[in-house]
N, C-alpha and C. Protein backbone atom coordinates (compact mmCIF):
# COMPACT_ATOMS: atom_id res chain seq x y z
N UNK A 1 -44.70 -3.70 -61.31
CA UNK A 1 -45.74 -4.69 -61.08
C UNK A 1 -45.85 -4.94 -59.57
N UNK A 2 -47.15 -4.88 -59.25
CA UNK A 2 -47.12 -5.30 -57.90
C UNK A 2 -46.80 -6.85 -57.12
N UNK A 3 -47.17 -6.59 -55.92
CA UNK A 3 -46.85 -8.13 -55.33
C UNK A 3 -48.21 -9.06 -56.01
N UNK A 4 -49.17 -8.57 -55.93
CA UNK A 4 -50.80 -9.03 -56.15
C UNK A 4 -50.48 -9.54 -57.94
N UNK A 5 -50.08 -8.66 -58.12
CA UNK A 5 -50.11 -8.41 -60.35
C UNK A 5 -49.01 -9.75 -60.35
N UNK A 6 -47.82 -9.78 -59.40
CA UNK A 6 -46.93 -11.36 -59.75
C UNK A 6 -47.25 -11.92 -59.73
N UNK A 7 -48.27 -12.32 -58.65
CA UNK A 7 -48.82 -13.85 -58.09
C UNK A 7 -49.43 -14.31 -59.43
N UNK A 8 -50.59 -13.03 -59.57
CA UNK A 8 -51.31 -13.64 -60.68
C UNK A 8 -50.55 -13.98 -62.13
N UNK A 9 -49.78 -13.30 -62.27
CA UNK A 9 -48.76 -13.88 -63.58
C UNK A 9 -48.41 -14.86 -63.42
N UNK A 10 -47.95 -15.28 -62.12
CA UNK A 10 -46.85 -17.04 -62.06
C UNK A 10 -47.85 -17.96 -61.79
N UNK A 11 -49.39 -17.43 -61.52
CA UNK A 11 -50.45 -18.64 -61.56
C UNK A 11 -50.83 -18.97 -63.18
N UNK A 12 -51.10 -17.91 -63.57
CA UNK A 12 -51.62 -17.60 -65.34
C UNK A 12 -50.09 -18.80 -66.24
N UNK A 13 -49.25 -18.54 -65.57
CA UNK A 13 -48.08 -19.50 -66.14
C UNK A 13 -47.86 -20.55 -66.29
N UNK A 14 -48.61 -21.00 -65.04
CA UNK A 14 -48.39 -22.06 -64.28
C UNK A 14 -49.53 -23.22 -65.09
N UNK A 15 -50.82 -22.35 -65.06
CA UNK A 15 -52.18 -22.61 -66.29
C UNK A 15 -51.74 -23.01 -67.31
N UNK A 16 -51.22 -22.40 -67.98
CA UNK A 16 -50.73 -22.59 -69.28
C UNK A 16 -50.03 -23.66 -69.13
N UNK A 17 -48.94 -23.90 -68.28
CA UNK A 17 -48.30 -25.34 -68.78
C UNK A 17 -49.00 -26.35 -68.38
N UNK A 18 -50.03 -26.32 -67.83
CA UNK A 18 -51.02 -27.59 -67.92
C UNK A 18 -51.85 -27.44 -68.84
N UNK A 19 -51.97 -26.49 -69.72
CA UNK A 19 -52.61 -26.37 -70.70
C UNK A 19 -54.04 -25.72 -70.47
N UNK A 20 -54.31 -24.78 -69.54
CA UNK A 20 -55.30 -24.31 -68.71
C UNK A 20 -55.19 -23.05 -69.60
N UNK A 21 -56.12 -22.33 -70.11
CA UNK A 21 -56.57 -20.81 -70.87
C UNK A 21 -57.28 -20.27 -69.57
N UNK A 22 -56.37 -19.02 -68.67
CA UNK A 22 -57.23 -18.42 -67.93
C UNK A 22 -57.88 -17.23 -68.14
N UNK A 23 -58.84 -17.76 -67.83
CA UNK A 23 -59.42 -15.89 -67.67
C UNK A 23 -59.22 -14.62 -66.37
N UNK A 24 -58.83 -13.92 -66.87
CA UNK A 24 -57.89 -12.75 -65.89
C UNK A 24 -58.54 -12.52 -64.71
N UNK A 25 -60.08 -12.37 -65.40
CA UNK A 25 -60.89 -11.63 -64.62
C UNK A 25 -61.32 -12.62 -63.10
N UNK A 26 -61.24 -13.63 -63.78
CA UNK A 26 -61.69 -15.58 -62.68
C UNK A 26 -60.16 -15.28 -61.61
N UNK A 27 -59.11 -15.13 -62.58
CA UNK A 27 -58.16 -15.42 -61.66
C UNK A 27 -57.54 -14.90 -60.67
N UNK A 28 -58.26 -13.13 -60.61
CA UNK A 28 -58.00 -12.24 -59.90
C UNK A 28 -58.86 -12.51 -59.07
N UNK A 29 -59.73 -12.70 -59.04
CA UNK A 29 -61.13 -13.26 -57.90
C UNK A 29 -61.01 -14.21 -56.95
N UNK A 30 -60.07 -15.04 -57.71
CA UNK A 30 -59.87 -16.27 -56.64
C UNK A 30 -58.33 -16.00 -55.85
N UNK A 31 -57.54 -15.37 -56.60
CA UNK A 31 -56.40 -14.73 -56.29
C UNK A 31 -56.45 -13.73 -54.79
N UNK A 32 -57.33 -13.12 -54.97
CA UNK A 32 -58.37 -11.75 -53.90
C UNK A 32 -59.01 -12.55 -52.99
N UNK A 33 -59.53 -13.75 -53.12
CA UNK A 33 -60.15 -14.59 -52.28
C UNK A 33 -59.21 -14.82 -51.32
N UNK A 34 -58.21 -15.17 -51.75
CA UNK A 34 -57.15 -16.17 -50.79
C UNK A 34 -56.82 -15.29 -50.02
N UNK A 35 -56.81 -13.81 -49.71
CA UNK A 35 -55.76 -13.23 -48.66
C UNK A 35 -54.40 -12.95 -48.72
N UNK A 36 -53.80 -12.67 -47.75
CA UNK A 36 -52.45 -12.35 -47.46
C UNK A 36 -51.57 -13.98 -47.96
N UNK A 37 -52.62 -14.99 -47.64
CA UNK A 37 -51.84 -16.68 -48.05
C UNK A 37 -51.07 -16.21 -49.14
N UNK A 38 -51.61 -15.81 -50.13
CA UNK A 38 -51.05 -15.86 -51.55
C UNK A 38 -49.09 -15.34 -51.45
N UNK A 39 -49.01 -15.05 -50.40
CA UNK A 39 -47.72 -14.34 -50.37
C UNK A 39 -46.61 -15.33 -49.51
N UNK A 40 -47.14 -16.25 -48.71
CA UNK A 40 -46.65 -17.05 -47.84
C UNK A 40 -46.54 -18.15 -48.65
N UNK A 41 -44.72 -18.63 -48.14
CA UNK A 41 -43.96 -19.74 -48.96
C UNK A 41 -45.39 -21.21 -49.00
N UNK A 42 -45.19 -21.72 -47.88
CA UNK A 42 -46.10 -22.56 -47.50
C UNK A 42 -47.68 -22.46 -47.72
N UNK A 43 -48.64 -21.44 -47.27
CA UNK A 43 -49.82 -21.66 -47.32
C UNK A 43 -49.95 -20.88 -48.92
N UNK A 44 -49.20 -20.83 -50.18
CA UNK A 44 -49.40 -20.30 -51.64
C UNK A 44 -49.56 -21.96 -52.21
N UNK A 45 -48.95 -22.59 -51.38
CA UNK A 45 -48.82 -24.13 -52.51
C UNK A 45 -49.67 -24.90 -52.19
N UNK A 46 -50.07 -25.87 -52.73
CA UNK A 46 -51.04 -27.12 -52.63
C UNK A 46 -50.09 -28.13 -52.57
N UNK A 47 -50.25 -29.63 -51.93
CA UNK A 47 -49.60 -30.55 -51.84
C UNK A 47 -50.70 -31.87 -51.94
N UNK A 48 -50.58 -32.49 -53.22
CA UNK A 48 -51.15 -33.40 -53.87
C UNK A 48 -50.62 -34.60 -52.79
N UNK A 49 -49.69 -34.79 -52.52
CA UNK A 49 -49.03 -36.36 -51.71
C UNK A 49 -49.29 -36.44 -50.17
N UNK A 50 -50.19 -34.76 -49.65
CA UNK A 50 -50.80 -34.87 -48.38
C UNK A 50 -52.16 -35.07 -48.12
N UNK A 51 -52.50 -36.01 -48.03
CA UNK A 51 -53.93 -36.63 -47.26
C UNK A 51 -54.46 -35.32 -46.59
N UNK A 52 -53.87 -34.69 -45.82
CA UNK A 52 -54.67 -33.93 -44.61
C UNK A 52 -54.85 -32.75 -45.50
N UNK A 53 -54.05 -31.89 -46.24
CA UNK A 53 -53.69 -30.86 -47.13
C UNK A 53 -55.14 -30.59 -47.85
N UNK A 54 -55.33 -32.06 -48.93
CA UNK A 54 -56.42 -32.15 -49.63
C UNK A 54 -57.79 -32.23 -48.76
N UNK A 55 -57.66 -32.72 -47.55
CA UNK A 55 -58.71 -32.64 -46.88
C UNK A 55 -59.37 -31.03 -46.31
N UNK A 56 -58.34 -30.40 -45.98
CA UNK A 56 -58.16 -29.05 -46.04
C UNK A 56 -58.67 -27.94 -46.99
N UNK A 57 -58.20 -28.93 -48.41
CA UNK A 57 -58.87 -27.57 -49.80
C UNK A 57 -59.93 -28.25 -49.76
N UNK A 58 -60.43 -29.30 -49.42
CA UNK A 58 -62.07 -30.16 -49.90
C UNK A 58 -62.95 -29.19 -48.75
N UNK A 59 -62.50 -29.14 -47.40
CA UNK A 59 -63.31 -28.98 -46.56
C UNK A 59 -63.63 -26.97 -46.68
N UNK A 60 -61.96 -26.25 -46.87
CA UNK A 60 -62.68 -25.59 -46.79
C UNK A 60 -62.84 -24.17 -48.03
N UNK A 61 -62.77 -25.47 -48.57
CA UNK A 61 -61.93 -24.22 -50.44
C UNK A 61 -63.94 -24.68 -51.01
N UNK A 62 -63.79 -26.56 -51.41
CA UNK A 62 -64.85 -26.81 -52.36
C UNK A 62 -66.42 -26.73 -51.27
N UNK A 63 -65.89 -27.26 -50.02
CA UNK A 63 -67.38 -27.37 -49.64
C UNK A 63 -67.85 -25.53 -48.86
N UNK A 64 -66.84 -25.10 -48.33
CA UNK A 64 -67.34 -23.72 -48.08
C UNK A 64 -67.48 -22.63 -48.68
N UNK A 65 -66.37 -22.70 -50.12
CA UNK A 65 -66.31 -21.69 -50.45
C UNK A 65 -67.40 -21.39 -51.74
N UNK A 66 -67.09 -22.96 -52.37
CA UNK A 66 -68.01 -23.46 -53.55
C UNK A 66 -69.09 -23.93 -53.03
N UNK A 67 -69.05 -24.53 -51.87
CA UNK A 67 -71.02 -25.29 -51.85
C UNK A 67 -70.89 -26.20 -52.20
N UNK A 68 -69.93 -26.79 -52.69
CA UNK A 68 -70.63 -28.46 -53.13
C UNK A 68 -70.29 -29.64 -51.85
N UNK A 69 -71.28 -30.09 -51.72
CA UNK A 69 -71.65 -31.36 -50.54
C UNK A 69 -71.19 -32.52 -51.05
N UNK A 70 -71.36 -32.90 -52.06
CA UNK A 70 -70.84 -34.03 -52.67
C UNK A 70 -69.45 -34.63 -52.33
N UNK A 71 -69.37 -35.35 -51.49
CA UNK A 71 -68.21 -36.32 -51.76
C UNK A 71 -67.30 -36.64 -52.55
N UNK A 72 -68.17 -37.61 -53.56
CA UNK A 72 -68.16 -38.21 -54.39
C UNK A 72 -67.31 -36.74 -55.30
N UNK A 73 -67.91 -35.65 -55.41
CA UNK A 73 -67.73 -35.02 -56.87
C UNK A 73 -66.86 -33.85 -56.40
N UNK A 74 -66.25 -33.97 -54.89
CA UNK A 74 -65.37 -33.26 -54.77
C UNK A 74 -64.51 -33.82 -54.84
N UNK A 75 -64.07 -34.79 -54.36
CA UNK A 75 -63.20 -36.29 -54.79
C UNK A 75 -62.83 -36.00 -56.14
N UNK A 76 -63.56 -36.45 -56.95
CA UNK A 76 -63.16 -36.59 -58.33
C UNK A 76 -62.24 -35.04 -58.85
N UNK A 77 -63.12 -34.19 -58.81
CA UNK A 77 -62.47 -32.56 -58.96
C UNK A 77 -61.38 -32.35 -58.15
N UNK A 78 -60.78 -32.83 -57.03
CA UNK A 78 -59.51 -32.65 -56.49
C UNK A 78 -58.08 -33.99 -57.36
N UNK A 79 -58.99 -35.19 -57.28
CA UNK A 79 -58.31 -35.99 -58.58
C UNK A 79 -57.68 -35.20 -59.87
N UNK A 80 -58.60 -35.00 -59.89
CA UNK A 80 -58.98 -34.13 -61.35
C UNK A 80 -57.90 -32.73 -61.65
N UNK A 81 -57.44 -32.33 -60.82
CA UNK A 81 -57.05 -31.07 -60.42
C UNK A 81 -55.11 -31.91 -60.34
N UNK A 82 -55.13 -32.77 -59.26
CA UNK A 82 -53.95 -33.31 -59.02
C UNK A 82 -53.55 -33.82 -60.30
N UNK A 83 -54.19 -34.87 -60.91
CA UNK A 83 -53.69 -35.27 -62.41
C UNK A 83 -53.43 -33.75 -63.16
N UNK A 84 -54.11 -33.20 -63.17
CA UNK A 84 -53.61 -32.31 -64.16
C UNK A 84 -52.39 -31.67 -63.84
N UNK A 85 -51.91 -31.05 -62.62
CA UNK A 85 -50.75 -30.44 -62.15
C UNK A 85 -49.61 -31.66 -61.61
N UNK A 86 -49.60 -32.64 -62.41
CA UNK A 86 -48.64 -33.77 -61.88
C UNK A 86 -47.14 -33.72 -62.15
N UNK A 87 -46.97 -32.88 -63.53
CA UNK A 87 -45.13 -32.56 -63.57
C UNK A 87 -44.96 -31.29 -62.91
N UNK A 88 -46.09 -30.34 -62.11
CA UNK A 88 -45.77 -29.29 -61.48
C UNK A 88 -45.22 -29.48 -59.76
N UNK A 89 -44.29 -29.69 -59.82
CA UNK A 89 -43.83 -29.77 -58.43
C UNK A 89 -44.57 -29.29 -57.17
N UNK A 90 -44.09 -27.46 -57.48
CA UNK A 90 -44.88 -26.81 -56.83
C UNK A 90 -45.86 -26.09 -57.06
N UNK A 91 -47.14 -27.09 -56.60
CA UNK A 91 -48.76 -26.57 -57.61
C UNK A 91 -48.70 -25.46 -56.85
N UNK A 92 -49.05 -24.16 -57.27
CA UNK A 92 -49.86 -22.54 -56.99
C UNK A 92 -51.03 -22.56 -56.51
N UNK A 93 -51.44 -22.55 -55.28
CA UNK A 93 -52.92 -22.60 -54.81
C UNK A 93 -53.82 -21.96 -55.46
N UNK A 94 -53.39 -21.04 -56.00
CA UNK A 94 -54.45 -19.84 -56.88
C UNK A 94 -54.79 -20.50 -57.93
N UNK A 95 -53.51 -21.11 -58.94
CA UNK A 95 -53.98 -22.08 -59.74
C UNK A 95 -54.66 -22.93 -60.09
N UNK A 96 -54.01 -23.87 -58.54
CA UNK A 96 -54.86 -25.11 -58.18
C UNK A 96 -56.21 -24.74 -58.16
N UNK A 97 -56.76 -23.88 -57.51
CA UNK A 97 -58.18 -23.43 -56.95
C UNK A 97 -58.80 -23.13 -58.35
N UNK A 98 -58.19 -22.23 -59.18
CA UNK A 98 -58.69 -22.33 -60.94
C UNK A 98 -58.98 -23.14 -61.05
N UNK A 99 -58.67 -24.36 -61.37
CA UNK A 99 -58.73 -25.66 -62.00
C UNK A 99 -60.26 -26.58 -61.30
N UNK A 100 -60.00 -26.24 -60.04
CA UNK A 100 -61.15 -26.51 -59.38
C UNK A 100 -62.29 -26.02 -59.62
N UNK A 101 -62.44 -24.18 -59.67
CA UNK A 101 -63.60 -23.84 -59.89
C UNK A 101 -63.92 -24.20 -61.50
N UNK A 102 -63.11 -23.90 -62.05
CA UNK A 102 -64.00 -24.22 -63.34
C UNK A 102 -64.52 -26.01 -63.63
N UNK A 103 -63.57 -26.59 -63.19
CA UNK A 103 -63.77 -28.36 -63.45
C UNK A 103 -65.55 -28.63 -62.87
N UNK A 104 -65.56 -27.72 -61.36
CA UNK A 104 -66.85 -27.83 -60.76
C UNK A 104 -68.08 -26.94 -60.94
N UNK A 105 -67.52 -26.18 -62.23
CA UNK A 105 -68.61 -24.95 -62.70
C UNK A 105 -69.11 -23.74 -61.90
N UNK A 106 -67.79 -23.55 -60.96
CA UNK A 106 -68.69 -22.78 -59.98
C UNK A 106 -68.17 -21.02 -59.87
N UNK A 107 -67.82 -20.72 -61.29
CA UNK A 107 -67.61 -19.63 -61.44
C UNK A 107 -68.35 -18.01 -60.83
N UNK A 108 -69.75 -18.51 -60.66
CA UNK A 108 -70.52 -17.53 -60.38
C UNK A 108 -70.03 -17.40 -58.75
N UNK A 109 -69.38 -18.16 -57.98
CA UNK A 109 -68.90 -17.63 -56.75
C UNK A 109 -67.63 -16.80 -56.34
N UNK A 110 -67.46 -16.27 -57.53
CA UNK A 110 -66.47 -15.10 -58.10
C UNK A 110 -66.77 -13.90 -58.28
N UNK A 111 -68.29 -14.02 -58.98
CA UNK A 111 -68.84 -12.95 -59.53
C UNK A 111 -69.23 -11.90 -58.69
């Protein structure tokens, strides 16, 4: 198995215990999105208890990567995202970013 084929297994894992059904095909996309990050201790994780962190995936995960302008409804979808991964210590950015695109429907920026 490759380095690329792990990541995506321990994100797909990671789904599941929040109760997340991924689709392979979504998760390789966003997985491929991220770059070389996916391999680095630090820039693979998300950190729910950092202010600046979340400001970081809002500014440049939901509003650049996804398009959405909204405040308000990126707010909620990063909420949204944190509640759900709350007994996961260390949330999986690839994961995290799952949870996001689908919560915000924005699958077709995969495609």
């Amino acid at each position: 198995m490759s380095k690329f084929d792990d990541v995506v297994a321990k994100a797909a894992e990671q789904l599941k215990k929040v109760g997340v059904s991924a689709d392979d095909a979504l998760l390789r996309a966003i997985a491929k999105s991220q770059g070389p990050s996916i391999y680095l201790k630090d820039a693979s994780l998300v950190s729910c208890g950092d202010d600046a962190e979340l400001k970081r995936v809002e500014d440049n995960f939901i509003v650049k990567k996804l398009g959405i302008t909204d405040a308000k409804e990126a707010k909620k979808a990063l909420d949204g995202a944190c509640a759900k991964f709350k007994e996961i210590r260390q949330k999986m950015r690839v994961a995290f970013y799952y949870v996001l695109v689908k919560d915000l429907k924005k699958e077709s920026a995969f495609v």
